[in-house]
Protein backbone atom coordinates (compact mmCIF):
# COMPACT_ATOMS: atom_id res chain seq x y z
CA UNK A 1 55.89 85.73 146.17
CA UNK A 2 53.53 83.15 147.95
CA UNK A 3 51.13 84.34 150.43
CA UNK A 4 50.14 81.51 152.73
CA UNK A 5 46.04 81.86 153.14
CA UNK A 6 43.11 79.05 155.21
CA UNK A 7 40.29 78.00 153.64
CA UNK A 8 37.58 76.22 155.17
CA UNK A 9 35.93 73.69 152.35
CA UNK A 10 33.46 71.06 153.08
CA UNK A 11 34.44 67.38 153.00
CA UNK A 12 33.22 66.83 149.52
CA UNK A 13 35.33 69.60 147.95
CA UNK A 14 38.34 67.91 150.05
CA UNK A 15 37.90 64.67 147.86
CA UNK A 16 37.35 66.44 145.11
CA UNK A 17 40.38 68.42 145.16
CA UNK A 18 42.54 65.20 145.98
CA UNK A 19 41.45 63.56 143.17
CA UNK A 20 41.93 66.00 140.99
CA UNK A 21 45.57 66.77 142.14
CA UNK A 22 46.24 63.16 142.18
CA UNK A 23 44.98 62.82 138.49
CA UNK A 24 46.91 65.20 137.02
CA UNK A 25 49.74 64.80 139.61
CA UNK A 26 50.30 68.38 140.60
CA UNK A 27 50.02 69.70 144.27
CA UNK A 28 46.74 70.68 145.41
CA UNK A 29 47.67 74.67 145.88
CA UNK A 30 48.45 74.32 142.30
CA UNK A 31 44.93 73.20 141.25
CA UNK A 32 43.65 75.27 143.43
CA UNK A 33 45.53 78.39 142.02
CA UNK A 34 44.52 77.07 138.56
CA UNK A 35 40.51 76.73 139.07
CA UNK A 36 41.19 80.40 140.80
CA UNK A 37 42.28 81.20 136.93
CA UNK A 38 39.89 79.16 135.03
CA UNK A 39 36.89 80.70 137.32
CA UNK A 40 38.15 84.13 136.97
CA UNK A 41 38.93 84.24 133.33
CA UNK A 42 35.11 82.19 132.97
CA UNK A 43 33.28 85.07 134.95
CA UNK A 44 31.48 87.20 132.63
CA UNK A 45 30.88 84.67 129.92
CA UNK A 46 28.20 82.39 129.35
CA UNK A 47 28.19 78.88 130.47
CA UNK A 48 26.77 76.50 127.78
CA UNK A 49 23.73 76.05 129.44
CA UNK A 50 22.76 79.84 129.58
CA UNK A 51 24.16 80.22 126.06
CA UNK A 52 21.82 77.40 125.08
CA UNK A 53 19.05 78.48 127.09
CA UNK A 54 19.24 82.09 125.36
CA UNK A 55 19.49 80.42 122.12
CA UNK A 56 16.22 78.67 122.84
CA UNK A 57 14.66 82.10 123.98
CA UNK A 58 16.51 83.36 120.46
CA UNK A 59 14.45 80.43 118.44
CA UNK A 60 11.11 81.40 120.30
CA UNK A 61 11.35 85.20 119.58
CA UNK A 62 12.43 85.61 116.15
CA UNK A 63 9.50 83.60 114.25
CA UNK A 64 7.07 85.92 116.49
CA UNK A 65 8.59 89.29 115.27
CA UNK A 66 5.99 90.52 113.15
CA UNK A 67 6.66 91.11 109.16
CA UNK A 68 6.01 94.26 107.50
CA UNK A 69 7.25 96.36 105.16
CA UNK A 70 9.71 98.55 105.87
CA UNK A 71 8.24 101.64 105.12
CA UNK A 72 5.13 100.96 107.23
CA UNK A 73 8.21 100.57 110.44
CA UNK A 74 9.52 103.60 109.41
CA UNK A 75 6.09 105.57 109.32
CA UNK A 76 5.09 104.06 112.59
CA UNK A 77 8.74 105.16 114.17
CA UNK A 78 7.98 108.51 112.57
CA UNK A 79 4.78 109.08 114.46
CA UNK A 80 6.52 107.95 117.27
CA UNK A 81 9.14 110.17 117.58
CA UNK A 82 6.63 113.05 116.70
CA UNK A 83 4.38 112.40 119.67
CA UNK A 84 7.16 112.16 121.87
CA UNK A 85 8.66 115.56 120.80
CA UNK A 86 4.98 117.08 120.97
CA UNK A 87 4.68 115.36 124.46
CA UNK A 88 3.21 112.06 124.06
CA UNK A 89 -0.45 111.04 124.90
CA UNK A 90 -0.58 113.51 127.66
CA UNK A 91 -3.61 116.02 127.57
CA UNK A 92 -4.54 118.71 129.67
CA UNK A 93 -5.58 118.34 132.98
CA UNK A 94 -8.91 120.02 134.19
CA UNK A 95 -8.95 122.22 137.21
């Protein structure tokens, strides 16, 4: 079932739409119902420029990511752990 609906679009996104429907010679409600699809199944999902932009970020991080052994990481995440289970840095409080 169709449900009839009103959009308001600017005059740009008028032209747009006409081209596109003329182009690919299908009605405009059907490219309209088919962006509706592309958007929705898009939302979520990175568009190439984030996904390149986070790869960038990716590139910048990684080289700065310090190298040690893995023992001394697994000493350090030790102590870690034990302070927090002992109650961190906090000391006592003076009256």
């Amino acid at each position: 079932m169709a449900t009839k609906v009103t959009f308001t679009l600017d005059d740009e996104t008028i032209e747009r739409l006409r081209q596109a429907a003329e182009r690919i010679q299908k009605p405009k409600s059907q490219v309209v119902r088919e962006a509706i699809r592309d958007f929705a199944d898009r939302l979520g999902k990175l568009s190439e420029r984030e996904r390149v932009e986070m790869l960038k970020v990716f590139d910048q991080v990684i080289p700065a990511i310090p190298k040690r052994p893995l023992a001394q990481v697994q000493s350090e995440l030790k102590r870690i752990r034990e302070s927090r289970r002992s109650g961190g840095r906090r000391t006592a409080t003076k009256p």
